[in-house]
PDB file of N, CA and C in Angstrom:
ATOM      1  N   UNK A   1     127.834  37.350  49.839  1.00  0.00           N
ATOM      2  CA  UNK A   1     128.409  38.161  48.791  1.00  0.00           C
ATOM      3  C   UNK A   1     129.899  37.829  48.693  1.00  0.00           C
ATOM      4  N   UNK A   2     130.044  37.444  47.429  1.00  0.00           N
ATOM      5  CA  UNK A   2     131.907  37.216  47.067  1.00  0.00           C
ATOM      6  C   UNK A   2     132.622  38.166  46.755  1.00  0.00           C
ATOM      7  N   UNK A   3     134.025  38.531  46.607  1.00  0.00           N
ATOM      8  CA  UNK A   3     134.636  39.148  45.996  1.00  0.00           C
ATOM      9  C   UNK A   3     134.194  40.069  44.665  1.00  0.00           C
ATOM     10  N   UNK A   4     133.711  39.050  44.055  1.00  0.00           N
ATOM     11  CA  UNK A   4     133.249  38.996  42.965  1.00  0.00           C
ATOM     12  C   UNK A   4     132.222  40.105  42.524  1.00  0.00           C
ATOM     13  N   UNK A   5     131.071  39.973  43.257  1.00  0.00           N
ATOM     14  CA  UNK A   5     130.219  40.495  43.339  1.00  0.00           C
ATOM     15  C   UNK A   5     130.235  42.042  44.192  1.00  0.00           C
ATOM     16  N   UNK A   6     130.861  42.327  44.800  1.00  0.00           N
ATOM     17  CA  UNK A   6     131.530  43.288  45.597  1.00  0.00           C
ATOM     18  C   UNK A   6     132.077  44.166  44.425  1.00  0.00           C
ATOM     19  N   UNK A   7     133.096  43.618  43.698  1.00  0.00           N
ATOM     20  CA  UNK A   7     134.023  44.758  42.850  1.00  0.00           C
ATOM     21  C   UNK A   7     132.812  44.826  41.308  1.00  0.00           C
ATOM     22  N   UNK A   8     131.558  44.219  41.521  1.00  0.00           N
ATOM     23  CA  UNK A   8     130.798  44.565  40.285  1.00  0.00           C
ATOM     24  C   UNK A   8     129.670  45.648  40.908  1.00  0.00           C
ATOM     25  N   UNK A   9     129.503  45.638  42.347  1.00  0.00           N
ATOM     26  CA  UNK A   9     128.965  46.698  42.742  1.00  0.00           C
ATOM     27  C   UNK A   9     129.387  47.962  42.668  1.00  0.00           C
ATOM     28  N   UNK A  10     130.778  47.719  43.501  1.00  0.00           N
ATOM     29  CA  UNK A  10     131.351  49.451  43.577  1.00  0.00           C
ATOM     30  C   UNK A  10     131.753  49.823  42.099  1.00  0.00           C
ATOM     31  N   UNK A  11     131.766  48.771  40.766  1.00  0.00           N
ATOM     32  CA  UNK A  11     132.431  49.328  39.339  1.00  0.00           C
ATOM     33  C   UNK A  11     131.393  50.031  39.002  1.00  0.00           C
ATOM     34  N   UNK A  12     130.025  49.573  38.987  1.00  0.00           N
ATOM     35  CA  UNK A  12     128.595  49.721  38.469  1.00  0.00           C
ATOM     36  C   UNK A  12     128.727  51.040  39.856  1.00  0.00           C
ATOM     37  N   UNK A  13     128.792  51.568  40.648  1.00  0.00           N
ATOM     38  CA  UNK A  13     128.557  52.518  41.571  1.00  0.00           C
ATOM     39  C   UNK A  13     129.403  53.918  41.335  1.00  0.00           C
ATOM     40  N   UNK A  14     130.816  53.255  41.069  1.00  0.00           N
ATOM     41  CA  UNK A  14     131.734  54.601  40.931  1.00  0.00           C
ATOM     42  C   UNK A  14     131.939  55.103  39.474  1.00  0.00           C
ATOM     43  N   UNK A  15     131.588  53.850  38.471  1.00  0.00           N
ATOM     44  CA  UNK A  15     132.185  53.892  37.206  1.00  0.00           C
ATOM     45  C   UNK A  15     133.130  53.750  36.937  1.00  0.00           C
ATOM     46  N   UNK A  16     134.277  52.976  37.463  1.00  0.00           N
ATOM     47  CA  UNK A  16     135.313  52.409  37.240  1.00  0.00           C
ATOM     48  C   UNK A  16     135.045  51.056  36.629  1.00  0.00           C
ATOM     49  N   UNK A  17     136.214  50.710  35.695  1.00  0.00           N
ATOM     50  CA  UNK A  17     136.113  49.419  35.208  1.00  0.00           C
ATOM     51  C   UNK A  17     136.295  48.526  36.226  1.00  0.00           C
ATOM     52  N   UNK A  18     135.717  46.981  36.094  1.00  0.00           N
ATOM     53  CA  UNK A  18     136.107  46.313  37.076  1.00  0.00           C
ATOM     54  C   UNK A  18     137.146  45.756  37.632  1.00  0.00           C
ATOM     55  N   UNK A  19     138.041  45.854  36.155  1.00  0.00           N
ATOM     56  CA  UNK A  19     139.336  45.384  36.074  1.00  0.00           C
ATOM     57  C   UNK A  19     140.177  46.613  37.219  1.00  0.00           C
ATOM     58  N   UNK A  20     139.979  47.561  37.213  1.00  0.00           N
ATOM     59  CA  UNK A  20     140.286  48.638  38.052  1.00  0.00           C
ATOM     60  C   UNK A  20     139.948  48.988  39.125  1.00  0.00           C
ATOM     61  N   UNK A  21     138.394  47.955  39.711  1.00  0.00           N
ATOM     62  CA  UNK A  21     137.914  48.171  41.038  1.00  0.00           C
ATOM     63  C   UNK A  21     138.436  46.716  41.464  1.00  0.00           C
ATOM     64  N   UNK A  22     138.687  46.040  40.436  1.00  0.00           N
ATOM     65  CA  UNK A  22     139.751  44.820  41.221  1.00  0.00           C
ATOM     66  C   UNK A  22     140.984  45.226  41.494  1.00  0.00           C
ATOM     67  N   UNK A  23     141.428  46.230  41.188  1.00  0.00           N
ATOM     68  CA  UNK A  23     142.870  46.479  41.559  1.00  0.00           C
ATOM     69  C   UNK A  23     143.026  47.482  42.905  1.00  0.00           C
ATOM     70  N   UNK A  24     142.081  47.899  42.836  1.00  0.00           N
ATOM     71  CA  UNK A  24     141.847  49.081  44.498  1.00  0.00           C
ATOM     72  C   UNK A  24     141.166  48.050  45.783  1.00  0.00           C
ATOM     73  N   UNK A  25     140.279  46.934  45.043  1.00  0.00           N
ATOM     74  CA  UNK A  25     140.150  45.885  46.298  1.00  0.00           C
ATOM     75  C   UNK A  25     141.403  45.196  46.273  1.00  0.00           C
ATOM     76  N   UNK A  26     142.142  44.804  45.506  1.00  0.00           N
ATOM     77  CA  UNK A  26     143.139  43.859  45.941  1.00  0.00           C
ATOM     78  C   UNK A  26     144.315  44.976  46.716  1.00  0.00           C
ATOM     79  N   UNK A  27     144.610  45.931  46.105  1.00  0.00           N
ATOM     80  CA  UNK A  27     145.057  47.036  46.569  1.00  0.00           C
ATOM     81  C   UNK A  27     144.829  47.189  48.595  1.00  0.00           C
ATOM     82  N   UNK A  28     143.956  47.058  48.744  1.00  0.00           N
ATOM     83  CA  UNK A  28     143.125  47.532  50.423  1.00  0.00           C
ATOM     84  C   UNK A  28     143.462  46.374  50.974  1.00  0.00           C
ATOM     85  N   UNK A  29     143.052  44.816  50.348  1.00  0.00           N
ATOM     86  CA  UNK A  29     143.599  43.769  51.058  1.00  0.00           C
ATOM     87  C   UNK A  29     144.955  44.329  51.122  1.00  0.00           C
ATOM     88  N   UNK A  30     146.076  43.941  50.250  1.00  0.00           N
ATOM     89  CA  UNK A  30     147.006  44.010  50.818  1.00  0.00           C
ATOM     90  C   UNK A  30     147.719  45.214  51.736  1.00  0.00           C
ATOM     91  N   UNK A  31     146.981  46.152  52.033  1.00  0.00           N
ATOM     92  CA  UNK A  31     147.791  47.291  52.508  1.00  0.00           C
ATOM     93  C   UNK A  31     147.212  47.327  53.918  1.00  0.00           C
ATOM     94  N   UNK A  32     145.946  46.236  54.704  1.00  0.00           N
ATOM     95  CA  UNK A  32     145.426  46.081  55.431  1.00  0.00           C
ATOM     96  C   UNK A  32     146.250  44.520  56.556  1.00  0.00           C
ATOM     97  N   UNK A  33     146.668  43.625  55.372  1.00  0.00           N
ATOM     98  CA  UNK A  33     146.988  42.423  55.741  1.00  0.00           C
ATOM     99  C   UNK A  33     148.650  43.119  55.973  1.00  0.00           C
ATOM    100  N   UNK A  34     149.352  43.963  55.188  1.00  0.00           N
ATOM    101  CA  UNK A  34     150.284  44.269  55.451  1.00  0.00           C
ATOM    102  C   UNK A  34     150.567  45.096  56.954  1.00  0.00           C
ATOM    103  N   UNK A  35     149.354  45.678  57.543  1.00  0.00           N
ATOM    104  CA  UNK A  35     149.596  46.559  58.508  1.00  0.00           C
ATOM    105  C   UNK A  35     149.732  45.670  59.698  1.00  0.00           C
ATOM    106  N   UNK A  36     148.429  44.914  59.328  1.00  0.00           N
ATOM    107  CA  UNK A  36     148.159  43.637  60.710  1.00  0.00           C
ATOM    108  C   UNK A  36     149.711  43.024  60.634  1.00  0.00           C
ATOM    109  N   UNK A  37     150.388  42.763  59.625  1.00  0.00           N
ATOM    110  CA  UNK A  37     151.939  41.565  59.575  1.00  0.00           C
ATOM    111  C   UNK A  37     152.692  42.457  60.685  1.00  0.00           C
ATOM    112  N   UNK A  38     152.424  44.026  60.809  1.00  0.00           N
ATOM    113  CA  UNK A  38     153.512  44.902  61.716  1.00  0.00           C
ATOM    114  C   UNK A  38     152.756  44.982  62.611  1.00  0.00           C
ATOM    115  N   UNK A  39     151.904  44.507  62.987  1.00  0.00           N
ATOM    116  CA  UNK A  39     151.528  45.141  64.164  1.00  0.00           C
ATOM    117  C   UNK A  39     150.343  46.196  64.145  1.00  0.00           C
ATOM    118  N   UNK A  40     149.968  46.702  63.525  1.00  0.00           N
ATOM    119  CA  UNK A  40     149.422  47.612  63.668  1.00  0.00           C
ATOM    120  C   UNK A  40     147.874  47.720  63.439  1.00  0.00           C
ATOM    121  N   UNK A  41     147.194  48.885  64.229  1.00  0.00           N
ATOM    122  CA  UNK A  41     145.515  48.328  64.352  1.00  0.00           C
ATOM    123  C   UNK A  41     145.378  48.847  62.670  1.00  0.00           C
ATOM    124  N   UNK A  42     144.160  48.849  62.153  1.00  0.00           N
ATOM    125  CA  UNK A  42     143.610  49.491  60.776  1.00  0.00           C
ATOM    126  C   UNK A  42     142.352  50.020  61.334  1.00  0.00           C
ATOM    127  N   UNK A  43     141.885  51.444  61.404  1.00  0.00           N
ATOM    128  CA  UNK A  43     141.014  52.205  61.891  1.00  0.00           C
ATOM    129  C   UNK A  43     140.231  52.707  60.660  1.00  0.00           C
ATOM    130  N   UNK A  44     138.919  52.015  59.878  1.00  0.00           N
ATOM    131  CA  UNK A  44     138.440  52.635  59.333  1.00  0.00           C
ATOM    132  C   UNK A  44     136.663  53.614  59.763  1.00  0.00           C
ATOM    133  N   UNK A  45     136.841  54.608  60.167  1.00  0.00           N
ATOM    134  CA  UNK A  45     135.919  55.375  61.139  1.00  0.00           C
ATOM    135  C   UNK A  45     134.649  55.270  60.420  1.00  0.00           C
ATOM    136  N   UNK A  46     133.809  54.491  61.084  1.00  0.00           N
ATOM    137  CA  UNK A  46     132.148  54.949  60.617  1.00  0.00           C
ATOM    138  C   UNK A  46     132.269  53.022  59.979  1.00  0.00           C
ATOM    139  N   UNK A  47     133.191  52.538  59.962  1.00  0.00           N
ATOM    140  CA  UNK A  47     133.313  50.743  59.433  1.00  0.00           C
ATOM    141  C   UNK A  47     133.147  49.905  60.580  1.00  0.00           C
ATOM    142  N   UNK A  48     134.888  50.351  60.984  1.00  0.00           N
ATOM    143  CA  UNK A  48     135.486  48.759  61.755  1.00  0.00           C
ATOM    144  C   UNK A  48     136.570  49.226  61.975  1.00  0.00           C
ATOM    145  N   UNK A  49     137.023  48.450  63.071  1.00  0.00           N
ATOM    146  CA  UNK A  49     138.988  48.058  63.209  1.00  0.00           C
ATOM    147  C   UNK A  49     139.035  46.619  62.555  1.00  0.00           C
ATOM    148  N   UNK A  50     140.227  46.547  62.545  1.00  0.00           N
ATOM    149  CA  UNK A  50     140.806  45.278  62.092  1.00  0.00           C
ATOM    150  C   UNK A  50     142.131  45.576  62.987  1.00  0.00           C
ATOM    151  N   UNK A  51     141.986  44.529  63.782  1.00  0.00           N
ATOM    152  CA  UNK A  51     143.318  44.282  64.436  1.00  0.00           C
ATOM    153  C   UNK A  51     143.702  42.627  64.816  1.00  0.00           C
ATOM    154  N   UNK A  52     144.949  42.511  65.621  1.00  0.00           N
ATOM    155  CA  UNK A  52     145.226  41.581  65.844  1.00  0.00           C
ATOM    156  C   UNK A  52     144.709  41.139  67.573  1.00  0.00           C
ATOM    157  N   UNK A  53     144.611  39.724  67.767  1.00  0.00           N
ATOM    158  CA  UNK A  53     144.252  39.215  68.648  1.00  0.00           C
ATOM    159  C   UNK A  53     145.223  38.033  68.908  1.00  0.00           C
ATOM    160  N   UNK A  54     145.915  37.858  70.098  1.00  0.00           N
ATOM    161  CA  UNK A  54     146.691  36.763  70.476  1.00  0.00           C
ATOM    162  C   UNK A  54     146.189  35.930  71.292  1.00  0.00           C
ATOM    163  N   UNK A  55     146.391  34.465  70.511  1.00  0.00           N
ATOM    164  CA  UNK A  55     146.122  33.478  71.598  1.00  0.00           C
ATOM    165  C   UNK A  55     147.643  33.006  72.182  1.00  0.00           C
ATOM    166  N   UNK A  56     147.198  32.482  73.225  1.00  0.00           N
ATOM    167  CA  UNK A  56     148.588  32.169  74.352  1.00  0.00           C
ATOM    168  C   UNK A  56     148.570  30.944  73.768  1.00  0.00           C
ATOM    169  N   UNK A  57     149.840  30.169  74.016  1.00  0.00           N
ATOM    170  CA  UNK A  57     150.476  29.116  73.845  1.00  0.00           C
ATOM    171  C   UNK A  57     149.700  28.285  74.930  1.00  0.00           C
ATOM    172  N   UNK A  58     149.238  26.615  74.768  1.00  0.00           N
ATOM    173  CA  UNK A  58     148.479  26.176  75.591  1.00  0.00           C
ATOM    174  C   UNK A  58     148.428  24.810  75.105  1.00  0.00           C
ATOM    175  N   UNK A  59     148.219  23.706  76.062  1.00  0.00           N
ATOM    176  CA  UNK A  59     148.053  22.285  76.001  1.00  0.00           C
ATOM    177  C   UNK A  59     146.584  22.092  75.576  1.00  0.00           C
ATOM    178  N   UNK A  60     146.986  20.899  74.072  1.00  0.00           N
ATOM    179  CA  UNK A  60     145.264  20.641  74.157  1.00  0.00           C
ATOM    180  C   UNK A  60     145.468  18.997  73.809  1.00  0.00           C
ATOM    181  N   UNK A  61     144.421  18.746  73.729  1.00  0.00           N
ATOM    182  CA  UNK A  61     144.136  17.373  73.727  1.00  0.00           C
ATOM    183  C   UNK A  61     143.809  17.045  72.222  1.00  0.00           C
ATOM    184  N   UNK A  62     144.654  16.024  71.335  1.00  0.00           N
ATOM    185  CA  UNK A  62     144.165  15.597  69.964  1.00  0.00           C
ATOM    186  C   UNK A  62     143.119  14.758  70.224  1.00  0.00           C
ATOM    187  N   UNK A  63     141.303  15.252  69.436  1.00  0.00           N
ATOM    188  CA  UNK A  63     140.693  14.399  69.810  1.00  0.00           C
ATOM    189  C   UNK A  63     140.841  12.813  69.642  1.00  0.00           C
ATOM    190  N   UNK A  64     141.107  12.618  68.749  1.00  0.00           N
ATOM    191  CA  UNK A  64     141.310  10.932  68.439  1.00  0.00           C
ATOM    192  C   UNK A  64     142.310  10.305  68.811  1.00  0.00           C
ATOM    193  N   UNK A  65     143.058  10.613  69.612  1.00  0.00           N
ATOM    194  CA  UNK A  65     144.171   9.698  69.992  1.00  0.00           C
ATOM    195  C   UNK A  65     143.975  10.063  71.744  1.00  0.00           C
ATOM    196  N   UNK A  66     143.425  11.146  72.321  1.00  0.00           N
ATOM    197  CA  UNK A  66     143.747  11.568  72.933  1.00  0.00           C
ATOM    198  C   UNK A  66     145.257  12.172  73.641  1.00  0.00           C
ATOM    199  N   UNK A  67     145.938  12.232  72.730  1.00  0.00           N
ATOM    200  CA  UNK A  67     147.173  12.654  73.196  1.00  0.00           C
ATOM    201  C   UNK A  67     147.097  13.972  73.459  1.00  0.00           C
ATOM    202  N   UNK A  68     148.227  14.406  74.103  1.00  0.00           N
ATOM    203  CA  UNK A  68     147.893  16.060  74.596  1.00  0.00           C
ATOM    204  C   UNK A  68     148.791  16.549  73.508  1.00  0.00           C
ATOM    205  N   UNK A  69     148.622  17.572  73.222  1.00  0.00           N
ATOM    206  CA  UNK A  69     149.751  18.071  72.074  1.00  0.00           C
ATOM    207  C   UNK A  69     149.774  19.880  72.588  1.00  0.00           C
ATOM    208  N   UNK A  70     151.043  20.550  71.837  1.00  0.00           N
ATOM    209  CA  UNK A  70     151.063  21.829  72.612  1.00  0.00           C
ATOM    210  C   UNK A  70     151.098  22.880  71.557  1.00  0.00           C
ATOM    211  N   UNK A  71     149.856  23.567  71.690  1.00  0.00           N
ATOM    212  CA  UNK A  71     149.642  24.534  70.700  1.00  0.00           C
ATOM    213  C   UNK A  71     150.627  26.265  70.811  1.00  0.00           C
ATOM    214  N   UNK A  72     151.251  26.250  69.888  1.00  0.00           N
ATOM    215  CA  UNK A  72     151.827  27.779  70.480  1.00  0.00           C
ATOM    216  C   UNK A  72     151.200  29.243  70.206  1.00  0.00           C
ATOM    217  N   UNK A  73     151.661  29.992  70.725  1.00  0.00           N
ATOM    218  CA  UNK A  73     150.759  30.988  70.860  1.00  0.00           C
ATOM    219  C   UNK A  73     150.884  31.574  69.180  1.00  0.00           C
ATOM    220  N   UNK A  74     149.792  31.943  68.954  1.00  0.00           N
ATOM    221  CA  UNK A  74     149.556  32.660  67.748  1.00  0.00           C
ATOM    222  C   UNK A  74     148.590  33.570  67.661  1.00  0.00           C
ATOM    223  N   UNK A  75     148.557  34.516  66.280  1.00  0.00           N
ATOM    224  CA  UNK A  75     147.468  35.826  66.164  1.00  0.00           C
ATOM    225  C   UNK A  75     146.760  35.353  64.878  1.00  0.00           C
ATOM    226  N   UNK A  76     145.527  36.271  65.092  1.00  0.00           N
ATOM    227  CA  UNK A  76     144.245  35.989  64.843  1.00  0.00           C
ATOM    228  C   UNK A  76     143.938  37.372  63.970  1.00  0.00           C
ATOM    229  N   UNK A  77     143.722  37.554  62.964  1.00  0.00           N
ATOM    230  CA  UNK A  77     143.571  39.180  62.493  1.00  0.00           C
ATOM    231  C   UNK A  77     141.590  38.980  62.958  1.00  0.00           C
ATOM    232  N   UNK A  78     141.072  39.857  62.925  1.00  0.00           N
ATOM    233  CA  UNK A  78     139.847  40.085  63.997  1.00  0.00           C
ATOM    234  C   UNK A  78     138.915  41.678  63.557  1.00  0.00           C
ATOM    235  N   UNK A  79     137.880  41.349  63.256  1.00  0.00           N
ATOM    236  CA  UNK A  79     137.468  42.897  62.403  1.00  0.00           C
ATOM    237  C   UNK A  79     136.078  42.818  64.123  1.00  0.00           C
ATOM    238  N   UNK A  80     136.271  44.387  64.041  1.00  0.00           N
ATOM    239  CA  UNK A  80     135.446  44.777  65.008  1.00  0.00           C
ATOM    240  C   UNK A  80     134.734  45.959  64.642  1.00  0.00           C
ATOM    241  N   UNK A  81     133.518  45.415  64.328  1.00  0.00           N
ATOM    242  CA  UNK A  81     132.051  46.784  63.629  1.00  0.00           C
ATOM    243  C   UNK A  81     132.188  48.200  64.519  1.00  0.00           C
ATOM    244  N   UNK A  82     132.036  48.915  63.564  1.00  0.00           N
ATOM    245  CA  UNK A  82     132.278  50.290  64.960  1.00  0.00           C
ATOM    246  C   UNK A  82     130.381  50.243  65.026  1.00  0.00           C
ATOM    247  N   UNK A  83     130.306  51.535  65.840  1.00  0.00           N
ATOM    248  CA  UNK A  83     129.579  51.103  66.523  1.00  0.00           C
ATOM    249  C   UNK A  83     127.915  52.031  65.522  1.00  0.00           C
ATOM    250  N   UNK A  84     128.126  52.771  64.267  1.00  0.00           N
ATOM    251  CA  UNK A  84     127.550  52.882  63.130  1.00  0.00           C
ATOM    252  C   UNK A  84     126.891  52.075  62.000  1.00  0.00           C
ATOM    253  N   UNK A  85     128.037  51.424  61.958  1.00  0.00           N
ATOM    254  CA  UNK A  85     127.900  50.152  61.006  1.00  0.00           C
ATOM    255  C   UNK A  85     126.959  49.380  62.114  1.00  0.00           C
ATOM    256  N   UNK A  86     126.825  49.107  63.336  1.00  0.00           N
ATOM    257  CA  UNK A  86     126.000  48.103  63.666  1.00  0.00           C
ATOM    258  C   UNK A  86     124.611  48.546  63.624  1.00  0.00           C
ATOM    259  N   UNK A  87     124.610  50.031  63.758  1.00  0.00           N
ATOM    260  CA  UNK A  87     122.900  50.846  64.212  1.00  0.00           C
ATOM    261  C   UNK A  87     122.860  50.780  63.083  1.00  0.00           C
ATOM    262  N   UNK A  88     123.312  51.330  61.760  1.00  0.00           N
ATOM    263  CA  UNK A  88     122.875  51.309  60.636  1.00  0.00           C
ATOM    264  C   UNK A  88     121.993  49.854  60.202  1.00  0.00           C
ATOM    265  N   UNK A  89     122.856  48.591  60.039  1.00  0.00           N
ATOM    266  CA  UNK A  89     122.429  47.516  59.877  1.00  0.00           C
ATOM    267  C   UNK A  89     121.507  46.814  61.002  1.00  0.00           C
ATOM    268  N   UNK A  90     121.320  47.515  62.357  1.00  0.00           N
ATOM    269  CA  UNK A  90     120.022  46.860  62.765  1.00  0.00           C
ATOM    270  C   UNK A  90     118.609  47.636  62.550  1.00  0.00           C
ATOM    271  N   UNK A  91     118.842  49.220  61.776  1.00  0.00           N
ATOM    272  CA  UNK A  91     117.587  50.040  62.019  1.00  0.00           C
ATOM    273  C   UNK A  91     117.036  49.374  60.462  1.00  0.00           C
ATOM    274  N   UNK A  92     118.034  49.119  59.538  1.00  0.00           N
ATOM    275  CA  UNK A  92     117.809  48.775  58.471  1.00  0.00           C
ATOM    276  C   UNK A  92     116.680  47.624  58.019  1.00  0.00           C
ATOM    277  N   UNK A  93     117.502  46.080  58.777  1.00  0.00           N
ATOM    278  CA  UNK A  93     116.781  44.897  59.643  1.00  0.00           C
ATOM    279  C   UNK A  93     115.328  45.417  59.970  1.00  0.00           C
ATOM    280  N   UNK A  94     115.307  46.033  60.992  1.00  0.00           N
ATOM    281  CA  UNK A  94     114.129  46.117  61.653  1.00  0.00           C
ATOM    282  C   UNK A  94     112.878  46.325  60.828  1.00  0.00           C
ATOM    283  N   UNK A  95     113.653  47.755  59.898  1.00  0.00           N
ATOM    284  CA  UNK A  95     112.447  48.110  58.632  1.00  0.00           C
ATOM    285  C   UNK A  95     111.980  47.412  57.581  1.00  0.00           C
ATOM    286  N   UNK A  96     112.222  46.177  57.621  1.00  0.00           N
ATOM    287  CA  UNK A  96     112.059  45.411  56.299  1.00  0.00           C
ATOM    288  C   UNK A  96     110.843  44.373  56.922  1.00  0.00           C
TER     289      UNK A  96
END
């Protein structure tokens, strides 16, 4: 499922135009991507978190040359199913 198809569900669901359920999804991206830029977890209860994850700075090897090259540490934004969203979608699974 794309973007796309997402903001023609919830328009067709809430009755909002789409032009207007594109503006509350683009809306959530950015106020989500903005929280992760500070730091901060995004707790949506009965969804997911979305938080950040750091990798450490570390030596790796370029495969084709083999040279070692040195990766620095960086973050990872990272969505984690609570634990609803997963029973929901496996009792769901199961019944079909």
């Amino acid at each position: 499922m794309r973007k796309a198809d997402i903001i023609k569900e919830i328009s067709a669901a809430t009755g909002l135009t789409q032009v207007e359920t594109e503006a509350v999804i683009e809306g959530f991206i950015s106020v989500v991507s903005d929280a992760l830029i500070r730091g901060e977890r995004v707790d949506l209860r009965g969804f997911g978190n979305f938080i950040l994850k750091t990798r450490k700075s570390k030596a790796a090897r370029n495969i084709s040359t083999g040279e070692t090259v040195h990766v620095p540490e960086h973050y990872l934004p990272f969505f984690k199913a609570s634990e609803s969203l997963k029973e929901r979608v496996n009792r769901n699974l199961k019944n079909e």
